[in-house]
N, C-alpha and C. Protein backbone atom coordinates (compact mmCIF):
# COMPACT_ATOMS: atom_id res chain seq x y z
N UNK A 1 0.84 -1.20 0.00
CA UNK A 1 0.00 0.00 0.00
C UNK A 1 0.88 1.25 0.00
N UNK A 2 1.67 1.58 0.70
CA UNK A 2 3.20 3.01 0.78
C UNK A 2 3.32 2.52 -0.34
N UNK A 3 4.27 1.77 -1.33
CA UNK A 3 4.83 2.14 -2.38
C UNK A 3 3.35 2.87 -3.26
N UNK A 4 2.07 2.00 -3.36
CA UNK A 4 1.01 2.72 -4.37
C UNK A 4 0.86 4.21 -3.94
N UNK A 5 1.06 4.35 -3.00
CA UNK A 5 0.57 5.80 -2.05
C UNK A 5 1.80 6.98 -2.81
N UNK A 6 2.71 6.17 -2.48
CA UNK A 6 4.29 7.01 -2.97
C UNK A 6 4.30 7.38 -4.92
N UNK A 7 3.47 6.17 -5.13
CA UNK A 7 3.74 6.16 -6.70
C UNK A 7 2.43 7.39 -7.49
N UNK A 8 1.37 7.35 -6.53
CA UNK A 8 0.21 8.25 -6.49
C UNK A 8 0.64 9.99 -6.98
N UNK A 9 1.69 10.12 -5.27
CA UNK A 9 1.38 11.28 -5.39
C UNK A 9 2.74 11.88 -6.14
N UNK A 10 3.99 10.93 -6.56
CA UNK A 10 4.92 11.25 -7.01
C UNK A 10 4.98 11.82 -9.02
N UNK A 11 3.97 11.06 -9.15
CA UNK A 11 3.88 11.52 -10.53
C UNK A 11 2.98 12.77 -10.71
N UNK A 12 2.23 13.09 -9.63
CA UNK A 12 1.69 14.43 -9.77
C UNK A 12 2.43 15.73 -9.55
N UNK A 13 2.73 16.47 -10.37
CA UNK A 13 3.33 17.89 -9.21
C UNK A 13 5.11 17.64 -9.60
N UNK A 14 5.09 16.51 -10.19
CA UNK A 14 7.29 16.53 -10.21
C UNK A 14 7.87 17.15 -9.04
N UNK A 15 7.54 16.33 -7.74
CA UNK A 15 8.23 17.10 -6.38
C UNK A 15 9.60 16.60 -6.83
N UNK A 16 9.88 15.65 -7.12
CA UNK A 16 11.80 15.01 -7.59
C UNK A 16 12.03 16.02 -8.20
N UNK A 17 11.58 16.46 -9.21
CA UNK A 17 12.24 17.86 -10.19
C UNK A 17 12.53 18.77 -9.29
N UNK A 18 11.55 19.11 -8.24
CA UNK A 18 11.86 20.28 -7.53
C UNK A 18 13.03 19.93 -6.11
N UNK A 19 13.03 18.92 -5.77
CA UNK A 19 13.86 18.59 -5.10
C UNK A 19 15.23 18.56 -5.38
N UNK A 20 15.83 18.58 -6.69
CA UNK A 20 16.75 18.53 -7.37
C UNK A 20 17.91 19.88 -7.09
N UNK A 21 16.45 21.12 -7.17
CA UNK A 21 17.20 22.19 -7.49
C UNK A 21 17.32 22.47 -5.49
N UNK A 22 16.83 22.39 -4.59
CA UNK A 22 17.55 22.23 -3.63
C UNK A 22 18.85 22.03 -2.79
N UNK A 23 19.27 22.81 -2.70
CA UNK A 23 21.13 22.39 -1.76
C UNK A 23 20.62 21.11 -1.03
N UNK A 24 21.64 20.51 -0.86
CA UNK A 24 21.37 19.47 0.45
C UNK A 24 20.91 19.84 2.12
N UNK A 25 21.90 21.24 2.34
CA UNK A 25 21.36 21.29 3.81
C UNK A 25 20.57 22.06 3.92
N UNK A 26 19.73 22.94 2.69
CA UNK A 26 18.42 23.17 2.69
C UNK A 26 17.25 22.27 3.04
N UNK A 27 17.41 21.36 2.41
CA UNK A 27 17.01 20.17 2.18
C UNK A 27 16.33 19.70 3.32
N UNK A 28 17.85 19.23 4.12
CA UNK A 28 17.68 18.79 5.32
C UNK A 28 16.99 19.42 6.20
N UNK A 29 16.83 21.08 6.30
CA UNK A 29 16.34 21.31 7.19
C UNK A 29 15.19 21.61 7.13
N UNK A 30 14.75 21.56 5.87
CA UNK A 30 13.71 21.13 5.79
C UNK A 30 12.75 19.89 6.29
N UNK A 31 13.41 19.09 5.93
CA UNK A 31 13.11 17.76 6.76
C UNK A 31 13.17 17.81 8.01
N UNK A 32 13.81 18.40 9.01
CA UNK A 32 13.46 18.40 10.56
C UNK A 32 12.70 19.13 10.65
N UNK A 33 12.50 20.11 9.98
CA UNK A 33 11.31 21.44 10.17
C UNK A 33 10.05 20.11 10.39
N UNK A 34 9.93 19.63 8.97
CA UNK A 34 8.55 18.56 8.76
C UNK A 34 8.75 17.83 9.80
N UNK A 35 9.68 17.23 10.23
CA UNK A 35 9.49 16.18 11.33
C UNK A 35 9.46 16.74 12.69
N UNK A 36 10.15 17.81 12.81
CA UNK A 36 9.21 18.70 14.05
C UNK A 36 8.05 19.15 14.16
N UNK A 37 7.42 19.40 12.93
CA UNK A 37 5.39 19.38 12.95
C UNK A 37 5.01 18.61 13.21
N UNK A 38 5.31 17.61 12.49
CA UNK A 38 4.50 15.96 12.85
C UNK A 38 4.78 15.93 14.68
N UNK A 39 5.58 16.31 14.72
CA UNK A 39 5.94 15.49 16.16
C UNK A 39 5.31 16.64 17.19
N UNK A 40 4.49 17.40 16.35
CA UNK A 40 3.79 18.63 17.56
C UNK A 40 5.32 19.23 18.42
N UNK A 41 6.14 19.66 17.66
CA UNK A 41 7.29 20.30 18.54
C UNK A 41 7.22 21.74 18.11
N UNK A 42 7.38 21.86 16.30
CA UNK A 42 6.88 23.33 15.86
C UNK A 42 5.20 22.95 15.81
N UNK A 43 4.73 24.77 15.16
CA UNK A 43 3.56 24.76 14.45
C UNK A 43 3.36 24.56 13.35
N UNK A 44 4.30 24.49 12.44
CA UNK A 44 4.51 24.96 11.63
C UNK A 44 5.94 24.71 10.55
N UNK A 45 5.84 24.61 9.21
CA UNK A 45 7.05 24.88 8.36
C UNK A 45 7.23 26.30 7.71
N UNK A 46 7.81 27.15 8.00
CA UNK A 46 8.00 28.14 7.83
C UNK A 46 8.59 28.51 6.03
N UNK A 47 7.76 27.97 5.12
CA UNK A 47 8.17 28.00 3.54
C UNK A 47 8.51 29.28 3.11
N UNK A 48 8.02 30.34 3.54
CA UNK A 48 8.39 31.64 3.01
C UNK A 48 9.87 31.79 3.47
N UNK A 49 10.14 32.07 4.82
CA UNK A 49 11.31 32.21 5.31
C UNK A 49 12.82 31.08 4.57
N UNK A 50 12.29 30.04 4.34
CA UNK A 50 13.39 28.97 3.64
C UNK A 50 13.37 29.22 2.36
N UNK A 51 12.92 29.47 1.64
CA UNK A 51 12.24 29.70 0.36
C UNK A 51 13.53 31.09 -0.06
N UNK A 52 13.28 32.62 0.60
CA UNK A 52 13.60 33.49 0.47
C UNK A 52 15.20 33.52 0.96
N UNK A 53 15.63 32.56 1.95
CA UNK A 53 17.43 32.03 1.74
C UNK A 53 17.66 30.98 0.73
N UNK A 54 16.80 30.10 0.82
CA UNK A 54 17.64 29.37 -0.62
C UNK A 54 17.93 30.30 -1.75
N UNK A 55 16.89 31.20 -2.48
CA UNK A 55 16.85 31.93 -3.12
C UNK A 55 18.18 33.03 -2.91
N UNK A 56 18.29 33.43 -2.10
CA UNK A 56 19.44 34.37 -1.65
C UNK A 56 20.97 33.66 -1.91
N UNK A 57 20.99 32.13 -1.83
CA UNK A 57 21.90 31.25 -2.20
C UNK A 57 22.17 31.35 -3.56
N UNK A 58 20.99 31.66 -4.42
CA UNK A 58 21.62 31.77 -5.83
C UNK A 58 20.43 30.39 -6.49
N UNK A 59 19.60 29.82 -5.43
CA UNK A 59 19.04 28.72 -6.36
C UNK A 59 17.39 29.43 -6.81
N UNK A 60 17.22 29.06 -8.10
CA UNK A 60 15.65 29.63 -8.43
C UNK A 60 14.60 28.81 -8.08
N UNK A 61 13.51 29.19 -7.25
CA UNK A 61 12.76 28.33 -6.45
C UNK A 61 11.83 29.36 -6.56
N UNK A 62 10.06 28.93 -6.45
CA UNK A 62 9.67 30.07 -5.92
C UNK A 62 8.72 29.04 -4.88
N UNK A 63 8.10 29.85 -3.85
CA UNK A 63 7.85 29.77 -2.87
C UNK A 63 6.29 28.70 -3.30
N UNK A 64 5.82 28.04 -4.12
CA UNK A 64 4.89 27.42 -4.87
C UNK A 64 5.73 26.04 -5.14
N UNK A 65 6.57 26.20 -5.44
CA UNK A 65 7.30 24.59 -5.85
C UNK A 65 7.98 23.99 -4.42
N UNK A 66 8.40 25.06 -3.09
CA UNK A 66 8.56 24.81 -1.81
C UNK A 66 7.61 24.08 -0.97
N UNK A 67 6.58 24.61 -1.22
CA UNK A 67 5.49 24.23 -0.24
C UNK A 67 5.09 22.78 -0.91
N UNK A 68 5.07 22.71 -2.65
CA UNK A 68 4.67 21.27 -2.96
C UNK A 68 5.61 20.65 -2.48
N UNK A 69 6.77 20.67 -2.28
CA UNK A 69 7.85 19.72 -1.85
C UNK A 69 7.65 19.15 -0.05
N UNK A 70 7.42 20.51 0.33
CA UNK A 70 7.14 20.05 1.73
C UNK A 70 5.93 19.60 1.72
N UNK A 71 4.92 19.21 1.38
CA UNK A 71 3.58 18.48 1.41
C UNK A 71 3.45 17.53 1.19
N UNK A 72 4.79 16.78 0.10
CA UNK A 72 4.88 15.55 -0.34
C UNK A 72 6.10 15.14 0.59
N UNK A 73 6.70 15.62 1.53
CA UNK A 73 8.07 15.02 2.47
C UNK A 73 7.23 14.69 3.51
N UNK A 74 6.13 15.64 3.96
CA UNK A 74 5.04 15.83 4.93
C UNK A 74 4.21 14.09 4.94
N UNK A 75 3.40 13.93 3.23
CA UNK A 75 3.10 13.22 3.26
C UNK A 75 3.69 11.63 3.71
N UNK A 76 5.06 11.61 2.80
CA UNK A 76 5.74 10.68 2.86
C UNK A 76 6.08 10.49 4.34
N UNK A 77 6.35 11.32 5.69
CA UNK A 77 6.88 10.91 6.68
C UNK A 77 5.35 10.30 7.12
N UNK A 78 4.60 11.09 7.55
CA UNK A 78 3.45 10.53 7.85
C UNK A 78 2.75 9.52 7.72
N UNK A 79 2.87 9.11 5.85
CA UNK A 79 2.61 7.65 5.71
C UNK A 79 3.48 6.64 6.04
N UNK A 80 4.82 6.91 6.08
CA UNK A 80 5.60 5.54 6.41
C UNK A 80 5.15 5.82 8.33
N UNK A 81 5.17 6.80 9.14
CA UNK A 81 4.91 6.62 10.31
C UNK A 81 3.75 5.85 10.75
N UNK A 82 2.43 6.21 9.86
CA UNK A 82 1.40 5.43 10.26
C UNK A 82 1.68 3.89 9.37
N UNK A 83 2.26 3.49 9.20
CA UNK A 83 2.82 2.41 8.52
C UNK A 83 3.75 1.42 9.20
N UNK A 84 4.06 1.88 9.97
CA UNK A 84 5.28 1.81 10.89
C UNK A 84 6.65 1.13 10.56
N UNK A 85 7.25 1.68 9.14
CA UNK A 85 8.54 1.50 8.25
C UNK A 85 9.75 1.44 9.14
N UNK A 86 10.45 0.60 8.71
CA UNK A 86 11.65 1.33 9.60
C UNK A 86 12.63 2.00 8.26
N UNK A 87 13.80 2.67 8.71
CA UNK A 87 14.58 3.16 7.47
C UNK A 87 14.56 2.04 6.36
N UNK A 88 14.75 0.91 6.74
CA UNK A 88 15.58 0.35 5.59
C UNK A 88 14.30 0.30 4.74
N UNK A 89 13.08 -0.17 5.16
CA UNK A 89 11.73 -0.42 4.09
C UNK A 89 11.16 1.07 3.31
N UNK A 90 11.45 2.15 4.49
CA UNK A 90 11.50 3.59 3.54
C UNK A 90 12.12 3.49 2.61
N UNK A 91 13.53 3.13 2.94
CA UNK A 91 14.68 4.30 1.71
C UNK A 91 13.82 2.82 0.33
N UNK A 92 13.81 1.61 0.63
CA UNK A 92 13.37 0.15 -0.45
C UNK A 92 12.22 0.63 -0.96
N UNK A 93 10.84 1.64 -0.17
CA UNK A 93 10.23 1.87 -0.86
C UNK A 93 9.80 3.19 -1.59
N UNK A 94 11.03 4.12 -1.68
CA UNK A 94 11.29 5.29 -1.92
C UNK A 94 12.04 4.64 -3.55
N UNK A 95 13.20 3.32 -3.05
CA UNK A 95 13.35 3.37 -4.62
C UNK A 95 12.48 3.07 -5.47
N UNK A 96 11.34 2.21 -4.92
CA UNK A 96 10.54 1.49 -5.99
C UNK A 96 9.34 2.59 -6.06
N UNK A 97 9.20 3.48 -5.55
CA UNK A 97 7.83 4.05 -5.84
C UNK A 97 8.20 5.22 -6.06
N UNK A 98 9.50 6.07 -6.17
CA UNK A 98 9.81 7.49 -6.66
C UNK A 98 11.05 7.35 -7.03
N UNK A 99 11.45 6.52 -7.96
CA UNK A 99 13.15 6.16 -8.62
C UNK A 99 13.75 7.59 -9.10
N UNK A 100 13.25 8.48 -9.41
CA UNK A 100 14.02 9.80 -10.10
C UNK A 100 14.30 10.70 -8.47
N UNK A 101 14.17 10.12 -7.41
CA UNK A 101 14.59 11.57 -6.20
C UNK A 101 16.47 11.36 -6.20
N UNK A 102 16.90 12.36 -6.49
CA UNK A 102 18.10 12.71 -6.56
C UNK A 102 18.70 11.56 -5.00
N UNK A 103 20.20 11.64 -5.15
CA UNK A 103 20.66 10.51 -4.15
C UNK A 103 21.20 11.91 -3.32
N UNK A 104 21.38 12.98 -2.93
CA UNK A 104 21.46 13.56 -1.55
C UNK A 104 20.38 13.62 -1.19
N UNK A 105 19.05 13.78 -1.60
CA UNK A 105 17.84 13.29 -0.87
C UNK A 105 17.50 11.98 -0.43
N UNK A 106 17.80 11.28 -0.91
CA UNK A 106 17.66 10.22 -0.37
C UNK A 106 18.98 9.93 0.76
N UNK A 107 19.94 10.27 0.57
CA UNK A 107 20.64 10.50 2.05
C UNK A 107 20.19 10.98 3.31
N UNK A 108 19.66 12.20 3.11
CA UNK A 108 19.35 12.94 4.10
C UNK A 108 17.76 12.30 4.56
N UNK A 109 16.71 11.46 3.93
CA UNK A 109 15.67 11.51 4.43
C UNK A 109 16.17 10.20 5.15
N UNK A 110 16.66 9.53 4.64
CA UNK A 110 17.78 8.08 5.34
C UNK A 110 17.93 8.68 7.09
N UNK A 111 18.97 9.57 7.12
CA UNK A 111 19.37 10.02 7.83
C UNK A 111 18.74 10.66 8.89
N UNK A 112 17.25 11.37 8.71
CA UNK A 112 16.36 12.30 9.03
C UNK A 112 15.01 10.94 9.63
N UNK A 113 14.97 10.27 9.10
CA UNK A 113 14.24 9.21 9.14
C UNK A 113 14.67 8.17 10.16
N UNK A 114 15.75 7.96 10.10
CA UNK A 114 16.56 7.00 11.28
C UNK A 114 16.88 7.85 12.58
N UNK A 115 17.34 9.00 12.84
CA UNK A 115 17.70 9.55 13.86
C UNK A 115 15.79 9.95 14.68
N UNK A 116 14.75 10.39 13.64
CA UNK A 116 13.51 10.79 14.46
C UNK A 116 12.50 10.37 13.86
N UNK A 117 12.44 9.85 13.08
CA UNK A 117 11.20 9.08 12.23
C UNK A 117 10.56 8.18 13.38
N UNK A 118 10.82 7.83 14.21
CA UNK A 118 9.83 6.51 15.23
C UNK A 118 9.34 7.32 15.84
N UNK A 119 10.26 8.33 16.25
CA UNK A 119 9.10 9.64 17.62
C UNK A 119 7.69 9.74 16.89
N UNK A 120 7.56 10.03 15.80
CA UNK A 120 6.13 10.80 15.25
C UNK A 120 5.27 10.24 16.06
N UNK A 121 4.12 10.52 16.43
CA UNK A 121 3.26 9.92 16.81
C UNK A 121 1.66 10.40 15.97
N UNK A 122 1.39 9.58 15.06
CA UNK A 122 0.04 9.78 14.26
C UNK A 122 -0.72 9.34 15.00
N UNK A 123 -0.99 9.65 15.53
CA UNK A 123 -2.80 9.15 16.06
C UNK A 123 -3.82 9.53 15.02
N UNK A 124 -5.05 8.60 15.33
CA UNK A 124 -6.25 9.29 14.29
C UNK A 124 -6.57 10.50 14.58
N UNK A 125 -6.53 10.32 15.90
CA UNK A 125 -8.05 11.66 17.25
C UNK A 125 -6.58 12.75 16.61
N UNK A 126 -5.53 12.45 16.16
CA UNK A 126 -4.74 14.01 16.48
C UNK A 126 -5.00 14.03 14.55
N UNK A 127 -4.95 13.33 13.78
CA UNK A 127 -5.29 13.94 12.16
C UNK A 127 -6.42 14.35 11.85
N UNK A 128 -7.73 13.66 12.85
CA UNK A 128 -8.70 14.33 12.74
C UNK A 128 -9.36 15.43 13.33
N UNK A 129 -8.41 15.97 14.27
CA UNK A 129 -9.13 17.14 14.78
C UNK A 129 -7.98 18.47 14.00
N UNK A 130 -7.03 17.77 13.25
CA UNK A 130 -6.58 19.22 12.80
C UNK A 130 -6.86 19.36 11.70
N UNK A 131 -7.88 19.92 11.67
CA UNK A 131 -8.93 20.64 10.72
C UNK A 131 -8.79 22.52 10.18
N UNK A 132 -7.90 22.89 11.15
CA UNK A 132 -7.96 24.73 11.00
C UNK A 132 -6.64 24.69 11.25
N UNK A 133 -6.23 25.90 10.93
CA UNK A 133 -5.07 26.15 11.06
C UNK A 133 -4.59 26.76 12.78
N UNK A 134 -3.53 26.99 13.28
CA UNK A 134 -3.00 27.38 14.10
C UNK A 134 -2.57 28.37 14.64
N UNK A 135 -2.81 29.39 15.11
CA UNK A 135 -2.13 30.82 15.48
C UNK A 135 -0.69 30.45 16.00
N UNK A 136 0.02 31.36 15.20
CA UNK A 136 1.50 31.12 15.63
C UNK A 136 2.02 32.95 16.08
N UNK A 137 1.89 33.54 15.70
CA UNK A 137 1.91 34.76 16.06
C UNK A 137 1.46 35.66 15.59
N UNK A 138 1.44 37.46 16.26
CA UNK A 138 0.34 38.42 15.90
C UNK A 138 1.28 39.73 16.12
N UNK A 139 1.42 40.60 14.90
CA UNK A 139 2.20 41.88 14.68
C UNK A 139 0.87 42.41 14.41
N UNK A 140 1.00 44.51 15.40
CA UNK A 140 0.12 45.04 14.78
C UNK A 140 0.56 46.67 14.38
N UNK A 141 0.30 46.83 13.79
CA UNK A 141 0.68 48.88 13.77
C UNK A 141 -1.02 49.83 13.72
N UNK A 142 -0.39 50.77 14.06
CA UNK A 142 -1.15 52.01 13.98
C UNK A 142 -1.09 52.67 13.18
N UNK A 143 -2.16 53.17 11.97
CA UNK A 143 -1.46 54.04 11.05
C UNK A 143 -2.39 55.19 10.86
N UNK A 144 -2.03 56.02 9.93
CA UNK A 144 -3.20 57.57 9.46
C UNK A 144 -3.19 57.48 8.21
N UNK A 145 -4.03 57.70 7.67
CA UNK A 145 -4.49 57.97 6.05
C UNK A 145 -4.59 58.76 5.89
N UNK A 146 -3.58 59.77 5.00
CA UNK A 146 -3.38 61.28 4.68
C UNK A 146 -4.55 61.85 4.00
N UNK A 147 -4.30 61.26 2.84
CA UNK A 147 -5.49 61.55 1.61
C UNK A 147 -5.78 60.35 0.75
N UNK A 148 -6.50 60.61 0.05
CA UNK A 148 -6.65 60.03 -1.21
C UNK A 148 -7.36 60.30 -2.41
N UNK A 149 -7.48 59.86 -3.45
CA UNK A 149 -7.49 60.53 -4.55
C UNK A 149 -9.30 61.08 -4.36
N UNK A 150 -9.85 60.84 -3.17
CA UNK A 150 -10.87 61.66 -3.28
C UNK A 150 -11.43 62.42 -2.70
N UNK A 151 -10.04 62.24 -1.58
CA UNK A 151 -10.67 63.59 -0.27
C UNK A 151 -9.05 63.65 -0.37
N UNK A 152 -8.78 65.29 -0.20
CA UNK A 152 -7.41 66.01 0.49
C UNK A 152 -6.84 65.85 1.82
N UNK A 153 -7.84 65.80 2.73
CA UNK A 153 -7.41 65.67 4.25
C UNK A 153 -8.28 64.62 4.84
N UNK A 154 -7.68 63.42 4.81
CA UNK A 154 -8.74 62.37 5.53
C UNK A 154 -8.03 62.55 7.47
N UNK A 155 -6.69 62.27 7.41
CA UNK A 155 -6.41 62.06 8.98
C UNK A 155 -7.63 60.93 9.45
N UNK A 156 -7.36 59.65 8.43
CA UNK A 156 -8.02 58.64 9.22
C UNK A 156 -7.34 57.82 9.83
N UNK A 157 -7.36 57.12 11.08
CA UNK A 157 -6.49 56.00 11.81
C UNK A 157 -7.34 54.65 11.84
N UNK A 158 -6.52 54.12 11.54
CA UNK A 158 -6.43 52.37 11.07
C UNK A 158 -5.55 51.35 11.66
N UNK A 159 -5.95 50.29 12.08
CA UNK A 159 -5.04 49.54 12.94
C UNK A 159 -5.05 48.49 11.91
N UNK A 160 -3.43 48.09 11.38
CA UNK A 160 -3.30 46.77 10.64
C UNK A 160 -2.87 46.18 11.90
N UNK A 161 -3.19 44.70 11.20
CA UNK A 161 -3.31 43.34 12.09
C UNK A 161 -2.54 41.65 11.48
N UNK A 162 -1.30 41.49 11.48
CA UNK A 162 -0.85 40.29 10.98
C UNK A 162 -1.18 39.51 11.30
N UNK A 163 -1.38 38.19 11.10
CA UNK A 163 -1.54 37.15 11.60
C UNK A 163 -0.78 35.93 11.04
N UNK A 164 0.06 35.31 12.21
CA UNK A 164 1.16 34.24 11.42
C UNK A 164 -0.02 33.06 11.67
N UNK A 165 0.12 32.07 10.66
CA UNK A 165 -1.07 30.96 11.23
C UNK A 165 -0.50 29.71 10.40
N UNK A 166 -0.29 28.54 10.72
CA UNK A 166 -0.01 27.19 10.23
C UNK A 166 -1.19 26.60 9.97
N UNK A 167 -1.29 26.66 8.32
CA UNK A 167 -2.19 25.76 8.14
C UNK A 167 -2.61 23.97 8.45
N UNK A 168 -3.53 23.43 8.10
CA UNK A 168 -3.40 21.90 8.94
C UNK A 168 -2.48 21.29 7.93
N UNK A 169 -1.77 21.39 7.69
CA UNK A 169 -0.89 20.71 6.48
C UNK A 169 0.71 21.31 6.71
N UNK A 170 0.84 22.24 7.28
CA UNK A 170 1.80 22.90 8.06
C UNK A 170 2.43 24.24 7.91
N UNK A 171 2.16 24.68 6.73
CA UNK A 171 2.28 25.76 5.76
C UNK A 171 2.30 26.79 6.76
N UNK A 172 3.23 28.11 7.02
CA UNK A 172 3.27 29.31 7.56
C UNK A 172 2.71 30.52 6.72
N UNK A 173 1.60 30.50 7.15
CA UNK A 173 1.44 32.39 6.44
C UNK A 173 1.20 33.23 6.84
N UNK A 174 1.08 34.29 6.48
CA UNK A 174 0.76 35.44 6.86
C UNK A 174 -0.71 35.56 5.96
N UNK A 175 -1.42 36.63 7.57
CA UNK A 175 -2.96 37.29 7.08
C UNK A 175 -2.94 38.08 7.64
N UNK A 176 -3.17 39.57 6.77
CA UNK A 176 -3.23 40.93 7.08
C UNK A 176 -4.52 41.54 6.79
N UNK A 177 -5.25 42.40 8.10
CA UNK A 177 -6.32 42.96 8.05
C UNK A 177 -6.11 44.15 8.52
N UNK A 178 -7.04 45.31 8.08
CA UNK A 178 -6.92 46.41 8.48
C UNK A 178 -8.62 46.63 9.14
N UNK A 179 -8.13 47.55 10.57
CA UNK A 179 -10.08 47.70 11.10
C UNK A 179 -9.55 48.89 11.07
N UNK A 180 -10.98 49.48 11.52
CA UNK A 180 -11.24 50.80 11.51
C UNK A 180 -10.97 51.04 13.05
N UNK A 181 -10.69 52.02 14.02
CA UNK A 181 -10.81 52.13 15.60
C UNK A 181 -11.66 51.37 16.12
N UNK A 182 -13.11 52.16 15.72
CA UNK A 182 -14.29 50.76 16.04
C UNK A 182 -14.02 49.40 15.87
N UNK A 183 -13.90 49.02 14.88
CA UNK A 183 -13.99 47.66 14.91
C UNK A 183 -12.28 47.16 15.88
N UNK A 184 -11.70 47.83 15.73
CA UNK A 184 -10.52 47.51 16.43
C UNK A 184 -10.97 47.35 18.25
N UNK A 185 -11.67 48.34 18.80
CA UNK A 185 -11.81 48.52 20.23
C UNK A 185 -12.93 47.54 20.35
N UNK A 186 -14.15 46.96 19.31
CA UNK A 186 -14.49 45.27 19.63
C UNK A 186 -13.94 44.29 19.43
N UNK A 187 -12.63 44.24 18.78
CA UNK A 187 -11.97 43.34 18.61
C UNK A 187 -11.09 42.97 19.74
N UNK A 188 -10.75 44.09 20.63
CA UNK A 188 -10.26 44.36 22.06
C UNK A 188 -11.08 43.49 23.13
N UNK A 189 -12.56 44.27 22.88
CA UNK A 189 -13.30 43.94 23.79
C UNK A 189 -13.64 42.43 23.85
N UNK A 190 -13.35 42.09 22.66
CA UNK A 190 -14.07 40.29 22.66
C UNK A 190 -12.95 39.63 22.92
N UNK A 191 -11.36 40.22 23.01
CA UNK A 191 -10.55 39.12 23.16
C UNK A 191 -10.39 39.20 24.80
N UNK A 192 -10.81 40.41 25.86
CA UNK A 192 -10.76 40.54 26.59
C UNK A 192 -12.13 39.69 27.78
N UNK A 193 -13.46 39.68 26.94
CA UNK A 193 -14.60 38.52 26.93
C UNK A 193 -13.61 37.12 27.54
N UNK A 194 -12.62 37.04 26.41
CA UNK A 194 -12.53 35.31 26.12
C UNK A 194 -11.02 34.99 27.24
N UNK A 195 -10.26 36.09 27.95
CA UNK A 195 -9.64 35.99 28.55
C UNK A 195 -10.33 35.78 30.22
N UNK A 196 -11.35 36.57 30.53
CA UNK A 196 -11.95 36.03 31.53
C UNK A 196 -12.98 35.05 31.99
N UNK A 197 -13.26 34.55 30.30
CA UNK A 197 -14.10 33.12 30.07
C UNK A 197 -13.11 32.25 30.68
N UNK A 198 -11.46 32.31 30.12
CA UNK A 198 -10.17 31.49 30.09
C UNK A 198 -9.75 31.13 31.62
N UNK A 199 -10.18 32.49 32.42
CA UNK A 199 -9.60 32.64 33.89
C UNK A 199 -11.10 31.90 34.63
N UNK A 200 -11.74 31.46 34.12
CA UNK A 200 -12.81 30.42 35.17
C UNK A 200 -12.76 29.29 34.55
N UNK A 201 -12.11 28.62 33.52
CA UNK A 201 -11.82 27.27 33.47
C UNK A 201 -10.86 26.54 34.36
């Protein structure tokens, strides 16, 4: 069943192609990133941030062929974990069900796979309740709106609002909203609601 699973999702998407153009210890750390999600240690794979140093390395990647790569390393740890592979039946069914992944990848998932691959722990109750994504962190500013092309003097204030959030698949993004004061001082008020809901549990 892993090799059909492997052979499934490997011909979709050419993650081997994209794996190719990868350094090795990009690579790799990529792979602990993934195997620190699975293992509930991060929230998260942080693709933008890896994405924008490989790139700085000189390799052409864009942040779309990253995330397919980590979804299919994602997949692959996950299925050999709920599978319960050890290295040697991974790397045996990595050759037979994705023969084109370059051989420093297959080193390093060898390697990445034998040192923390048994920790994972898949449970069902934990794949099925992660359904939404994750708050990982929250940047905000204050700003004024001078003008614009249809009033001369607005002097309006606006509160932007980031939001870092791991999707259930592990993906890091960013979501940016802008409120108005109002809606900003209920947005206050309801998180302040849910903090003293928090303090009687």
């Amino acid at each position: 069943v892993f090799a059909s699973d492997l052979y499934c999702f490997s011909d979709g998407g050419g993650a081997a192609d994209k794996i190719r153009l990868i350094p090795q210890d990009f690579f790799a750390e990529l792979c602990e990133q993934i195997i620190q999600h699975l293992n509930h240690k991060i929230p998260g794979i942080n693709t933008a941030e890896l994405c924008q140093r490989i790139q700085t390395s000189g390799v052409d990647i864009n942040i779309g062929d990253l995330a397919k790569v980590a979804n299919t390393l994602s997949f692959l740890f996950s299925t050999a974990a709920r599978n319960n592979l050890s290295t040697e039946e991974l790397i045996t069914s990595l050759g037979s069900g994705v023969s084109t992944l370059p051989k420093h990848a297959v080193q390093v998932i060898r390697h990445v796979w034998n040192e923390q691959g048994k920790a994972i722990a898949v449970s069902e109750d934990a794949r099925t309740t992660a359904t939404v994504g994750q708050f990982v962190d929250m940047k905000w500013k204050l700003g004024v709106a001078m003008s614009s092309d249809t009033c001369r003097s607005l002097k309006y204030p606006y509160v932007t609002v980031t939001l870092k959030v791991a999707d259930p698949s592990g993906q890091i993004t960013d979501k940016s909203f802008e409120m108005t004061i109002p809606q900003f001082k209920n947005f206050f008020r309801q998180f302040k609601e849910m903090a003293s809901v928090l303090e009687t549990v």
